[in-house]
Protein backbone atom coordinates (compact mmCIF):
# COMPACT_ATOMS: atom_id res chain seq x y z
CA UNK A 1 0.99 28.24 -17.93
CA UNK A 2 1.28 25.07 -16.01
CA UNK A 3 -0.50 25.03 -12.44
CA UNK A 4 0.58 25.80 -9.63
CA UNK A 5 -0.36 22.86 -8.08
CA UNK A 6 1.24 20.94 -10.47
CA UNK A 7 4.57 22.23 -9.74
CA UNK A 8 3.87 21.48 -5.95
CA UNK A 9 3.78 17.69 -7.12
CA UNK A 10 6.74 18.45 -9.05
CA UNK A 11 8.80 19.42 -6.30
CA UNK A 12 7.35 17.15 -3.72
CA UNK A 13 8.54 14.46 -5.70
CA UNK A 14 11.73 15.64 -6.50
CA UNK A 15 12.40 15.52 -2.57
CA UNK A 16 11.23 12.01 -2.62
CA UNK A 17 13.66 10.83 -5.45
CA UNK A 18 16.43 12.85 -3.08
CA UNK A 19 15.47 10.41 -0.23
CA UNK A 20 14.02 12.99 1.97
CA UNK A 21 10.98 11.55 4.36
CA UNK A 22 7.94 13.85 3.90
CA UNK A 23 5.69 14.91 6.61
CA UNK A 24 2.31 13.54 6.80
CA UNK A 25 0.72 17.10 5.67
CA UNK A 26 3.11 16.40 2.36
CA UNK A 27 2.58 12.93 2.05
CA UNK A 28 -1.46 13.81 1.92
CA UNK A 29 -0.57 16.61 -0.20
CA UNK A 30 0.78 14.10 -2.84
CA UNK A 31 -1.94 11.85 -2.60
CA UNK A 32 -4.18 14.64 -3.12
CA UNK A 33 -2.39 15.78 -6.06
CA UNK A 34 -2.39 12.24 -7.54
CA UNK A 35 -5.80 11.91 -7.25
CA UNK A 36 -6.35 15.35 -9.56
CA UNK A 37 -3.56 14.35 -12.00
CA UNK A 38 -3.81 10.63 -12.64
CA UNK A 39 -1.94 10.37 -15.44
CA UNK A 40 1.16 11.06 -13.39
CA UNK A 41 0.89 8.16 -11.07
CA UNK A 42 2.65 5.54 -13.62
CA UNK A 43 5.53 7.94 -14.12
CA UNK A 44 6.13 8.07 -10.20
CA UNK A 45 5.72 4.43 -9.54
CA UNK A 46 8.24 3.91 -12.22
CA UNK A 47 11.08 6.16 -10.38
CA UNK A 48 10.36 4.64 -7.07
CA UNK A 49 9.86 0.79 -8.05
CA UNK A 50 12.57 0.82 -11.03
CA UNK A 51 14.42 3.14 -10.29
CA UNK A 52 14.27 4.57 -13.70
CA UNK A 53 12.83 7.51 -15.34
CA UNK A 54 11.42 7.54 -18.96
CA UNK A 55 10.30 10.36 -20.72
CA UNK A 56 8.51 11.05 -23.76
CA UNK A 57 11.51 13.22 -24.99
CA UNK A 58 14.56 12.90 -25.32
CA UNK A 59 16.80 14.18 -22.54
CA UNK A 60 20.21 14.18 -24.38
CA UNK A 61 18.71 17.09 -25.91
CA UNK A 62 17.86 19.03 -23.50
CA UNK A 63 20.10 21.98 -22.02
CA UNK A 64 19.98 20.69 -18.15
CA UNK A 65 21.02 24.65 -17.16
CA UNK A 66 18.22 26.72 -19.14
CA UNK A 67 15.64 23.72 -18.01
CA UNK A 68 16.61 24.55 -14.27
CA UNK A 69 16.79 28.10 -14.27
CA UNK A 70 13.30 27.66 -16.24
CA UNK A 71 11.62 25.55 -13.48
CA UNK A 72 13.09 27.64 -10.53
CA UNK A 73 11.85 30.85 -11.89
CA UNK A 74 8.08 29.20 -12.08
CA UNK A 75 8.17 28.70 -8.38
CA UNK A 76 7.20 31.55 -6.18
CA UNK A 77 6.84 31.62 -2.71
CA UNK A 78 2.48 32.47 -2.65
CA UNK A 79 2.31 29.03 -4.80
CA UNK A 80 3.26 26.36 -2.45
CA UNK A 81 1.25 25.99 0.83
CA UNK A 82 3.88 25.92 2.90
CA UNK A 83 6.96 27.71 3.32
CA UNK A 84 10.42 26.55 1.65
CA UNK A 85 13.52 26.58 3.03
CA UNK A 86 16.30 26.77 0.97
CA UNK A 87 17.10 24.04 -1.20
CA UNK A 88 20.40 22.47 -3.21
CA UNK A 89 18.72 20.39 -5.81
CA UNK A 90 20.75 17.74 -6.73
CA UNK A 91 20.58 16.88 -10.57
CA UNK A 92 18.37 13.77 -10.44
CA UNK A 93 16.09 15.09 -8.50
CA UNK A 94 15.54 18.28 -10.56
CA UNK A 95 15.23 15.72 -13.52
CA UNK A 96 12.64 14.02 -11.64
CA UNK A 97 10.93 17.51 -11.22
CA UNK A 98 11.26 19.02 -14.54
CA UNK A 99 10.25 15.70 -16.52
CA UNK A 100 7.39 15.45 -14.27
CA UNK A 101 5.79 18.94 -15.13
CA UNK A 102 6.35 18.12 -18.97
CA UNK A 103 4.26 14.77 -18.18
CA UNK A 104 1.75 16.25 -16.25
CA UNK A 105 1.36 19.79 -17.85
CA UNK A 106 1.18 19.58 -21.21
CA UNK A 107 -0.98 17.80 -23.76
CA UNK A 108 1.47 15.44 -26.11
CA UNK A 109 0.90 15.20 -30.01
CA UNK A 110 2.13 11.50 -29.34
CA UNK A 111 0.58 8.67 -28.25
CA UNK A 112 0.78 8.32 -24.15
CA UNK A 113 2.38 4.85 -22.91
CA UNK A 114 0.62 2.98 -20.82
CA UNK A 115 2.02 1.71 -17.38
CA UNK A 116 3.81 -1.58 -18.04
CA UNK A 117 1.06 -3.44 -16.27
CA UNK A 118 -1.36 -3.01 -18.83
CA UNK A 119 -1.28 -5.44 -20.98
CA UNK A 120 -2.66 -6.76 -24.15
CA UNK A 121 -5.62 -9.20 -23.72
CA UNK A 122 -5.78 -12.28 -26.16
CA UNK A 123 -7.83 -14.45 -24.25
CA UNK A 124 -10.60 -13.03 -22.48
CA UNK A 125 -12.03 -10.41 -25.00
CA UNK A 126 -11.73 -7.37 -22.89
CA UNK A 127 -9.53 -4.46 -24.55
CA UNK A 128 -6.99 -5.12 -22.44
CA UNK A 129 -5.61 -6.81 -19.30
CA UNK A 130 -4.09 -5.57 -15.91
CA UNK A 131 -1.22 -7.79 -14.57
CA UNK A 132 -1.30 -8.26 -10.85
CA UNK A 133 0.51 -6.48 -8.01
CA UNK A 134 4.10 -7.19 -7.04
CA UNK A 135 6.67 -7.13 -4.24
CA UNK A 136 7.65 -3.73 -3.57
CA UNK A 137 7.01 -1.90 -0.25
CA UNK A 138 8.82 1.66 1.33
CA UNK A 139 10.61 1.50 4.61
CA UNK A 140 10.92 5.20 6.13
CA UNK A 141 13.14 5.85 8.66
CA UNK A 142 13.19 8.99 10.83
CA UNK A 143 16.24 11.28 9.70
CA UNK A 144 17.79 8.66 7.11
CA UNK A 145 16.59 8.10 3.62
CA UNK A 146 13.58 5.95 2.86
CA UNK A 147 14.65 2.40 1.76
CA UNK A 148 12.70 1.23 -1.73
CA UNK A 149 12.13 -2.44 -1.15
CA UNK A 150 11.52 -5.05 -3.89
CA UNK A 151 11.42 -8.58 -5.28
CA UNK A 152 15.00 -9.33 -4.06
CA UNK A 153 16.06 -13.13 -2.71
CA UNK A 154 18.85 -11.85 -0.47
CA UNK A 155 20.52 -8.16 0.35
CA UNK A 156 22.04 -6.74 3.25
CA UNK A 157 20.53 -3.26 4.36
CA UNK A 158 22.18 -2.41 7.17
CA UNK A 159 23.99 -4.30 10.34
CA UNK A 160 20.74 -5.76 12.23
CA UNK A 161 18.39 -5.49 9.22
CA UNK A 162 18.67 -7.56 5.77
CA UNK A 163 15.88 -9.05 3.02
CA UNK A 164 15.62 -12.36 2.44
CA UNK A 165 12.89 -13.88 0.20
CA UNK A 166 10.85 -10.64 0.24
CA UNK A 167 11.18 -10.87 3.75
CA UNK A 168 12.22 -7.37 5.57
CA UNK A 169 14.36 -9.15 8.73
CA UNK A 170 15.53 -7.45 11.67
CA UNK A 171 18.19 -9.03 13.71
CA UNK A 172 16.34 -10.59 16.84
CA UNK A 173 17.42 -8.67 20.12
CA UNK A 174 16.11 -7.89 23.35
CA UNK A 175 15.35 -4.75 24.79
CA UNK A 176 18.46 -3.44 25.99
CA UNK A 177 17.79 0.64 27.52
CA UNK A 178 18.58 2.41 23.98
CA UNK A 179 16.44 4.74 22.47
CA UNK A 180 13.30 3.11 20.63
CA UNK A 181 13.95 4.14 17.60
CA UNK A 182 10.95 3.94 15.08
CA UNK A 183 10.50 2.29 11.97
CA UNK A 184 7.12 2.81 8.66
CA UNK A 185 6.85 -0.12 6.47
CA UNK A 186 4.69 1.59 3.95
CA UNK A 187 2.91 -1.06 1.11
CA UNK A 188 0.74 1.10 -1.78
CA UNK A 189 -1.20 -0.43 -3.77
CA UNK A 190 -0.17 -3.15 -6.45
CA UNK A 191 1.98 -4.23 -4.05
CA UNK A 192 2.50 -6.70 -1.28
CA UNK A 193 5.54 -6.97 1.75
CA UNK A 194 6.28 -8.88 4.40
CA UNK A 195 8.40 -7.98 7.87
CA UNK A 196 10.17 -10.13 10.60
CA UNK A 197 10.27 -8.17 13.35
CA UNK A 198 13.15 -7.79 16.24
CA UNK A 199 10.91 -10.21 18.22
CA UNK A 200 10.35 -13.16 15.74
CA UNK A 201 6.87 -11.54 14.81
CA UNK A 202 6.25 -12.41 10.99
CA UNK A 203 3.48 -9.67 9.66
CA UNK A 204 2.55 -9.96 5.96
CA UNK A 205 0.67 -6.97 4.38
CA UNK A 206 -1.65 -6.10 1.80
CA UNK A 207 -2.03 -3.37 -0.45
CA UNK A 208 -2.54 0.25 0.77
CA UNK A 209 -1.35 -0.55 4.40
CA UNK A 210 1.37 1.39 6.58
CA UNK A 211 2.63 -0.43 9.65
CA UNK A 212 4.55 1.53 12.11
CA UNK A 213 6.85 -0.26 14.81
CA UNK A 214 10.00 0.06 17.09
CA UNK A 215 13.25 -1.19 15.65
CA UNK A 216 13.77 -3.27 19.67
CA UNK A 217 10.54 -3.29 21.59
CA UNK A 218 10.16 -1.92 25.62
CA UNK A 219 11.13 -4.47 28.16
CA UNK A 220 7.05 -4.94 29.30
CA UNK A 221 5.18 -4.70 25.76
CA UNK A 222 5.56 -5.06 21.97
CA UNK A 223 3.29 -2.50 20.29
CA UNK A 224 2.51 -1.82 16.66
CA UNK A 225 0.27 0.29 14.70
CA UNK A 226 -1.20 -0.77 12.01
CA UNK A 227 -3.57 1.17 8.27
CA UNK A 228 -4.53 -1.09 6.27
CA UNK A 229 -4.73 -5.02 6.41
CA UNK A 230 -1.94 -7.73 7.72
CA UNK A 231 -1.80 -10.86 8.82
CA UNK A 232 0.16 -11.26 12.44
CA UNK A 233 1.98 -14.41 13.53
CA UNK A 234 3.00 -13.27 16.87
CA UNK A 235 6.53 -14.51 18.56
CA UNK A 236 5.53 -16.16 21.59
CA UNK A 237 6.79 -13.78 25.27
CA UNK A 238 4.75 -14.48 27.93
CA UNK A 239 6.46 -11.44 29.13
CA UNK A 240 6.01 -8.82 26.94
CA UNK A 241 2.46 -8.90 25.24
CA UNK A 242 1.76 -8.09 21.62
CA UNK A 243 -0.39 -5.06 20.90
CA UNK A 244 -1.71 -4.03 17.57
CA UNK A 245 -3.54 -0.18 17.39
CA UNK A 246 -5.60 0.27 14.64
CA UNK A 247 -8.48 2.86 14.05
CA UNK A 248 -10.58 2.98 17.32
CA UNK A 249 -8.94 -0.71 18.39
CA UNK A 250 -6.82 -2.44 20.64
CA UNK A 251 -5.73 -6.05 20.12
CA UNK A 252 -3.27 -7.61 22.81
CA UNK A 253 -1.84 -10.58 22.10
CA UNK A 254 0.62 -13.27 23.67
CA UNK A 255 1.69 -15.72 20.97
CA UNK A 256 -1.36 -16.00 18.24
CA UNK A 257 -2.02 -16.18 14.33
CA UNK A 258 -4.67 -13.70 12.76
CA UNK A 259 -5.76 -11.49 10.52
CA UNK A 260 -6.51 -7.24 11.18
CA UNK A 261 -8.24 -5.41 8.59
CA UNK A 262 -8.76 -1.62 9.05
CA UNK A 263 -9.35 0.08 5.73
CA UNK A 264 -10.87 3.39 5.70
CA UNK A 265 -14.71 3.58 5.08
CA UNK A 266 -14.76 -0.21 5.71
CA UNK A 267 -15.35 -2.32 8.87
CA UNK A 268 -11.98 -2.74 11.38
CA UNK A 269 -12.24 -6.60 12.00
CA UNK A 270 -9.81 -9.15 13.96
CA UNK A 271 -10.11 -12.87 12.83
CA UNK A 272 -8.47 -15.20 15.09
CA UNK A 273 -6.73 -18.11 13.07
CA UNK A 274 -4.63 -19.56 16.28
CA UNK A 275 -4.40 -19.08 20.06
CA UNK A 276 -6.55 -16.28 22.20
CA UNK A 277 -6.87 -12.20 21.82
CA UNK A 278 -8.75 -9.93 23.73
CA UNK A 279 -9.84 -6.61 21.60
CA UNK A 280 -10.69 -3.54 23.01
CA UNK A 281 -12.67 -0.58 21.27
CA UNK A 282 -15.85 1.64 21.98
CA UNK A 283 -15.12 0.88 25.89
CA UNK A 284 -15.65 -2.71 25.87
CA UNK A 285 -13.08 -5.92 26.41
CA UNK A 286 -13.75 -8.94 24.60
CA UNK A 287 -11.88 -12.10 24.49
CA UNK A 288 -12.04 -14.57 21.73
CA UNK A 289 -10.71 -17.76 20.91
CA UNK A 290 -9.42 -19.20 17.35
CA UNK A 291 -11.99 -19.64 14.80
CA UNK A 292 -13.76 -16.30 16.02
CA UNK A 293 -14.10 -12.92 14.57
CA UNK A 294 -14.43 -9.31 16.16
CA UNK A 295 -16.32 -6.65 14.41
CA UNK A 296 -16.19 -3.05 15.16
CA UNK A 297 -20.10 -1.78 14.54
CA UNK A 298 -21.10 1.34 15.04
CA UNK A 299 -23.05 0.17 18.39
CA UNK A 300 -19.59 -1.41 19.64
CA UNK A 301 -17.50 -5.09 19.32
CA UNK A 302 -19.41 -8.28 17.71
CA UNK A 303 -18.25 -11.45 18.17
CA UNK A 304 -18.83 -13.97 15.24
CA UNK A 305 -17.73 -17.37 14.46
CA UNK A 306 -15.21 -17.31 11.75
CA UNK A 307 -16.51 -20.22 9.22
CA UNK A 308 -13.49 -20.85 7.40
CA UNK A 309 -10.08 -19.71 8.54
CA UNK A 310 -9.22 -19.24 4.93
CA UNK A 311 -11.05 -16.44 5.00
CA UNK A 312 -7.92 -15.10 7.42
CA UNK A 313 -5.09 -16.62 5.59
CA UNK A 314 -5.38 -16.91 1.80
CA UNK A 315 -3.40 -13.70 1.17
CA UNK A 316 -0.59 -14.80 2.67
CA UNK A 317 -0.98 -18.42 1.02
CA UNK A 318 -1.16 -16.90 -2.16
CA UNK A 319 -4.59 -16.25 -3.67
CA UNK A 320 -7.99 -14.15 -3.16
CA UNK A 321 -10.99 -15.53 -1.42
CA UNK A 322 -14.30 -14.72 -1.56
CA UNK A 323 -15.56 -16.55 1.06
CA UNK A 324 -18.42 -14.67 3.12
CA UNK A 325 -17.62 -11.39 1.28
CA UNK A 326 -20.23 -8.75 -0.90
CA UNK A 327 -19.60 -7.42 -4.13
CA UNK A 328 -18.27 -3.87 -2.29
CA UNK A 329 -15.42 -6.03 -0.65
CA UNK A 330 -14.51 -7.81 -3.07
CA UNK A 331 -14.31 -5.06 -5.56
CA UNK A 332 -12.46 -3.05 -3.56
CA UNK A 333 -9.57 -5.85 -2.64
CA UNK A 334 -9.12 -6.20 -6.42
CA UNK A 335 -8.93 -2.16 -6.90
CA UNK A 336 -6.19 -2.27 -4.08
CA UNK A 337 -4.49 -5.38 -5.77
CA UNK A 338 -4.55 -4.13 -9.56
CA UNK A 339 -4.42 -0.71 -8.93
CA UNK A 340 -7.44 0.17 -10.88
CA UNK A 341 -10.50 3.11 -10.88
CA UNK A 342 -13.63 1.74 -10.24
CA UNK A 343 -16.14 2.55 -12.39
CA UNK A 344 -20.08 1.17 -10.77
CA UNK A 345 -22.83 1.41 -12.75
CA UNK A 346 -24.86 -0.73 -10.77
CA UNK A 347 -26.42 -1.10 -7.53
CA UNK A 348 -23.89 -3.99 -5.96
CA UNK A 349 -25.95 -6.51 -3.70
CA UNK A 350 -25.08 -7.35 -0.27
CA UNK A 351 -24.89 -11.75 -1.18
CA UNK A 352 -21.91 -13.16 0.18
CA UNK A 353 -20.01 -15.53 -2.31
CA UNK A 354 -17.80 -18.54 -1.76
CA UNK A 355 -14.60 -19.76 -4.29
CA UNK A 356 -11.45 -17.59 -4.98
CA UNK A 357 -8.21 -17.72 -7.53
CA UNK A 358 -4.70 -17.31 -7.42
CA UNK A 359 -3.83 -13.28 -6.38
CA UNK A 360 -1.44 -13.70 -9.38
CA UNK A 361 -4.09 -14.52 -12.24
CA UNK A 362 -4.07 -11.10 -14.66
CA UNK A 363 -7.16 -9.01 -14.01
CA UNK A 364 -9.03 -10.16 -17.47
CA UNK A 365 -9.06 -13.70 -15.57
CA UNK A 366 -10.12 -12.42 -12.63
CA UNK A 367 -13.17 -10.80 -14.28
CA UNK A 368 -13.73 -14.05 -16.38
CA UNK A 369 -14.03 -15.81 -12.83
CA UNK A 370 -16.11 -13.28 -11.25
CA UNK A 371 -18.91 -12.86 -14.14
CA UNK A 372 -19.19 -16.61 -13.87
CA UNK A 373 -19.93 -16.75 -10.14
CA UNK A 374 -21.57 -13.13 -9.61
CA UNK A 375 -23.64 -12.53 -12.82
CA UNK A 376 -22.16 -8.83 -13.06
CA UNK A 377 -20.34 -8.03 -16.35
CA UNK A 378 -17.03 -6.33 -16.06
CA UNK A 379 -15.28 -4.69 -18.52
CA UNK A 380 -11.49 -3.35 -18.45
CA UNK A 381 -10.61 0.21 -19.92
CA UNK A 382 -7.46 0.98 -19.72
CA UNK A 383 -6.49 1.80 -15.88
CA UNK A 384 -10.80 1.32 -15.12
CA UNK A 385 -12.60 -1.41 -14.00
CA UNK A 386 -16.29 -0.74 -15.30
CA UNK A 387 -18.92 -3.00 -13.43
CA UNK A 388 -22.50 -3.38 -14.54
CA UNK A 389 -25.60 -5.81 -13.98
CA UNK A 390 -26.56 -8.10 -16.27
């Protein structure tokens, strides 16, 4: 008997492959889900990234009626937590459903595949390597289908909104009266995206960030929110200032360059690269010039000089740094970047480190790097990073 649970992830990403935006209850639901069931999360990010769906059976073979009568008469009201409408299942998406439960519920005499990003390692002597992260990012629109984004040099999306060297563009325009209608750019991990907004704003993200935005901004404000990390090179409007929400922070801008990094369980900070912010959070107003950083601390804002404005701008530019950063940070970029566990088993220091490498070096040179300047050892299983003290 497969569980019930299971099926819900079944089903919640059949609606997915249909196009159908989730609500944030089912979105968490999936994560959830993913979480318990692991060895799903390859299968998924194949349908949504490639667009294809592999299974380790063959479909010709299968009788497509008897498989969907089979899989609706497993689903029962009392075993999904919320309750279904009525639902016309269109054939893919069943497919998506019904290969899904055979992945995730039950055990295969076969061999499983791994997720084309891990590798063979010939080099490095691990027992085997993790390619980096790629372009790829979701754009969810309210009431339309969500828009799968990849490496793509040009391609038109709709009238006012085309990519363009993994660039998302919107057509510039002003704010003209019309409903602001609202736009997620959602970037999971292993992946990286960048946006023009309506306004000239460029915003490039990193892995595991969400940033949510009007399609044409008010006439007296541009205002994003923003999970995750990006890097903001604000369109100058004395007019209309720049505001960026993030978790318990305010930063208003005019026409700037810098860096916002909000991850859950970590430290929000604002590094200023060019121009002047003020930040707001925990009832105070500070305002900060380039080459300064704002903390978020659990007694309020800190202001810091920021050393080295690489510190701000090497993601975008193309490679990690590990300039002023602890062994927790760093290892927890690289889990966001490679999409790996992380397995410690090791108290992790607080020393900051200097140096960095290209964000496209294979995780097995990464590691090589990392032992070199850190002393830790690091060994790669699979999907898991395993860290340990020499």
């Amino acid at each position: 008997m497969i569980e019930s649970d299971k099926i819900v992830l079944a089903e919640l990403i059949a609606l997915k492959a249909k196009g159908i935006v989730l609500s944030q209850k089912q979105e968490e639901e999936i994560a959830h889900l993913l979480e318990k069931y692991p060895a799903s999360k390859s299968f998924i990010e194949d349908i949504f990234k490639n667009g294809k769906i592999e299974t380790p059976f063959d479909i010709r073979k299968i009788k497509m009626e008897d498989e969907l009568a089979r899989f609706q008469a497993t689903i029962t009201s009392d075993q999904l937590p919320w309750r279904r409408s009525k639902k016309i299942y269109t054939w893919a998406a069943v497919l998506v459903a019904a290969s899904l439960l055979i992945v995730i519920g039950i055990k295969w005499t076969q061999t499983p595949t791994n997720p084309k990003y891990i590798v063979k390692d010939n080099t490095y002597g691990q027992k085997n390597d993790v390619l980096a992260g790629d372009t790829f990012a979701k754009l969810a629109i309210a009431g339309q289908d969500t828009i799968f984004l990849s490496s793509n040099p040009k391609q038109q999306l709709q009238a006012d909104l085309t990519v363009s060297n993994n660039f998302l563009i919107y057509k510039k325009a002003k704010y003209t009266g019309s409903a602001l209608a609202k736009h997620a750019l959602i970037v999971p991990k292993r992946a990286t995206y960048q946006v023009e907004l309506s306004d000239g704003t460029k915003v490039w993200l990193k892995p595991d960030s969400r940033l949510e935005y009007a399609v044409n901004f008010s006439s007296n404000e541009r205002r994003v929110r923003l999970q995750g990390e990006a890097f903001f090179a604000i369109a100058k409007d004395p007019d209309r200032p720049f505001f960026v929400n993030i978790h318990g922070m305010e930063v208003k801008a005019l026409g700037t360059q810098f860096n916002v990094s909000s991850y859950d369980g970590s430290t929000p900070i604002v590094q200023l690269t060019e121009g002047r912010i003020k930040v707001n959070g925990k009832g105070k107003d500070l305002t900060i010039e380039a080459g300064h950083q704002v903390l978020m601390q659990q007694q309020g804002l800190a202001t810091l000089p920021l050393p080295d404005t690489e510190e701000a701008t090497s993601w975008k530019d193309g490679f990690f740094s590990f300039k002023n950063k602890d062994m927790k940070q760093i290892m927890n970029e690289i889990s966001r970047w490679y999409g790996v566990h992380l397995q410690i088993d090791c108290v992790l220091d607080n020393k900051q480190y200097e140096g960095g490498i290209n964000k496209n070096a294979s995780l097995a040179q990464v590691c090589s790097t990392l032992k070199d300047l850190t002393g830790y050892n690091f060994k790669i299983d699979n999907n898991t990073l395993i860290i340990k003290k020499t």
